[in-house]
Protein backbone atom coordinates (compact mmCIF):
# COMPACT_ATOMS: atom_id res chain seq x y z
CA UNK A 1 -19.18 -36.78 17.15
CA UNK A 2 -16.22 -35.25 18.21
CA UNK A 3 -14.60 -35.94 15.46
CA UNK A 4 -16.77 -34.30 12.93
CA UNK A 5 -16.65 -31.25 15.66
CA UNK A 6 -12.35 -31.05 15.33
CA UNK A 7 -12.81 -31.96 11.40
CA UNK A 8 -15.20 -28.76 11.41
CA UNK A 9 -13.14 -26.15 13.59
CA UNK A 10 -9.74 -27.27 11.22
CA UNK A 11 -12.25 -26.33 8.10
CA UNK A 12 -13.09 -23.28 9.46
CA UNK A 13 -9.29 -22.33 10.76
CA UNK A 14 -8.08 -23.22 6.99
CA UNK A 15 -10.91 -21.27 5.35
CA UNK A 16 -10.63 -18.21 7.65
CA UNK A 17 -6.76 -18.32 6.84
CA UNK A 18 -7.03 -18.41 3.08
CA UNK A 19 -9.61 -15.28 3.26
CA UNK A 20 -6.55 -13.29 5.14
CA UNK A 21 -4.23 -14.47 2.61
CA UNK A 22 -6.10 -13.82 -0.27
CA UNK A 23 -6.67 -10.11 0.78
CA UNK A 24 -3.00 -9.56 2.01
CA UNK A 25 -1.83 -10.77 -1.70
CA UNK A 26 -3.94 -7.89 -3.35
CA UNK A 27 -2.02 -5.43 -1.70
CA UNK A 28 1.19 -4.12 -3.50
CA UNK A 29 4.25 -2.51 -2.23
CA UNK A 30 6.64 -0.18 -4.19
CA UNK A 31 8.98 2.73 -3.86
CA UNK A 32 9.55 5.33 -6.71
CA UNK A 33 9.31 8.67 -7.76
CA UNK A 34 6.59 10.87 -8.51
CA UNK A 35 6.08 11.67 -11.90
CA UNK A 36 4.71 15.16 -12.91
CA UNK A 37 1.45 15.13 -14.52
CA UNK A 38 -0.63 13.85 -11.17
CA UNK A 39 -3.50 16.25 -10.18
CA UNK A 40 -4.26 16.22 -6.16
CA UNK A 41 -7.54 17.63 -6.68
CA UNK A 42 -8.88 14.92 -9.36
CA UNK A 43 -7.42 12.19 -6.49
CA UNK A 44 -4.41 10.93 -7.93
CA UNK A 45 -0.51 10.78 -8.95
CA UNK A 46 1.95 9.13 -10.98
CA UNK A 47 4.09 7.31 -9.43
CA UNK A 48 6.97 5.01 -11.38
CA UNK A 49 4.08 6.00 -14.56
CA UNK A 50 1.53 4.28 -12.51
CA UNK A 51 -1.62 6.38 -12.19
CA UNK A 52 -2.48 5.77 -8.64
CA UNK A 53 -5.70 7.08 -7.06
CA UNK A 54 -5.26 8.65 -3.35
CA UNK A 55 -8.85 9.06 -1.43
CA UNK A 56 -9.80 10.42 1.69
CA UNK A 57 -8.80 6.66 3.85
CA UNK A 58 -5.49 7.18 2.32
CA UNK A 59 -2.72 7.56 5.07
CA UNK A 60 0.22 9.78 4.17
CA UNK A 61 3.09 9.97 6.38
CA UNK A 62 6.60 11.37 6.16
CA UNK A 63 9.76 8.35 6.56
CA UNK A 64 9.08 8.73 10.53
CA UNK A 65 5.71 7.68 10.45
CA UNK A 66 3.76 11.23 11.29
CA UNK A 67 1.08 12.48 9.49
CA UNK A 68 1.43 15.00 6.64
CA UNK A 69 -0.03 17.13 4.49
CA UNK A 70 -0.85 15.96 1.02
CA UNK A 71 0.54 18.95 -0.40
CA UNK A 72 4.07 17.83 0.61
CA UNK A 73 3.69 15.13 -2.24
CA UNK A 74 5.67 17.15 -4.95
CA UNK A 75 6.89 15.45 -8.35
CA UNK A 76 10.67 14.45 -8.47
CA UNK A 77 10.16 13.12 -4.58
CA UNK A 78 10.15 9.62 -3.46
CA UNK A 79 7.83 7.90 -1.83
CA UNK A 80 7.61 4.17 -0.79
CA UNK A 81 3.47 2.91 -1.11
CA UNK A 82 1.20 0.30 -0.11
CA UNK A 83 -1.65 0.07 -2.62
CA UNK A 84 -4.56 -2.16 -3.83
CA UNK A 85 -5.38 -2.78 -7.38
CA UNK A 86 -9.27 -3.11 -7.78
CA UNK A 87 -10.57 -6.05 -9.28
CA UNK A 88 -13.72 -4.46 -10.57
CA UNK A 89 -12.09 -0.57 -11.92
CA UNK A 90 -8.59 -1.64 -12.70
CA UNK A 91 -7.19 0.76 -10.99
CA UNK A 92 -4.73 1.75 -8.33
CA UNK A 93 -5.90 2.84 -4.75
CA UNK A 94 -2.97 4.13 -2.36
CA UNK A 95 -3.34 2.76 1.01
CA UNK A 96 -0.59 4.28 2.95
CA UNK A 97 2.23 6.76 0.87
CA UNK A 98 5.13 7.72 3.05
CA UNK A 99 7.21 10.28 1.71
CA UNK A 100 10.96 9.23 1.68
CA UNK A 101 14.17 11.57 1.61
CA UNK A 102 15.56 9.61 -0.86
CA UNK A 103 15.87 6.46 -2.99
CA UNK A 104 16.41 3.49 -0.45
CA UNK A 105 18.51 1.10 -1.64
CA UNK A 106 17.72 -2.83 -1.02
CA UNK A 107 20.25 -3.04 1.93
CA UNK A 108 18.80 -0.25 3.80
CA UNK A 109 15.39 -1.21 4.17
CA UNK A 110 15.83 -2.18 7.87
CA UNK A 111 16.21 1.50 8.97
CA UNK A 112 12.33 2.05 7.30
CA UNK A 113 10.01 -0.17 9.54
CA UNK A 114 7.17 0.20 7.45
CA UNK A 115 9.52 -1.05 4.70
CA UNK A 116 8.60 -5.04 3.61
């Protein structure tokens, strides 16, 4: 009996771990520019020519991690973004956008925390 009880809770530890995998992997991480073109007030941007839909659960932050305005997202500024492509629209939902002062090259990731 005990057995089947330990077989059961390393089921349930593997199953439980694959659900938090699977939902991380959706999630995509990118840094570029904005693109003129976006329109705030339809909900969305280009962003590296990705059309990427911002709602009101979207968190936008400067490179320090405060809050901002979504008004401060102006084309020809970078921005680094965590974002989730829905299976069932096809489209692009922005999680989190922080606004960057400038193009962060590879090495230099480790002064951005929220960088990955």
């Amino acid at each position: 009996m005990k057995k089947y009880i330990c077989l059961l809770v390393v089921c349930l530890m593997i199953l439980l771990a694959s659900f938090c995998l699977a939902a991380e992997e959706r999630v995509i991480r990118t840094q570029g520019l904005i693109n003129p073109g976006g329109n705030l007030k339809a909900g969305y941007l280009f962003i590296n020519e990705m059309r990427v839909y911002i709602d009101k659960a979207t968190q936008i932050m400067n490179h320090y991690g405060t809050s901002i305005q979504i008004v401060e997202l102006k084309p020809k500024k970078f921005v680094y973004l965590e974002m989730e492509k829905d299976p069932n629209q096809g489209i692009n939902k922005a999680k989190k956008i922080y606004l960057l002062p400038h193009y962060v090259n590879p090495g230099d990731k480790q002064k951005f925390p929220f960088m990955k």
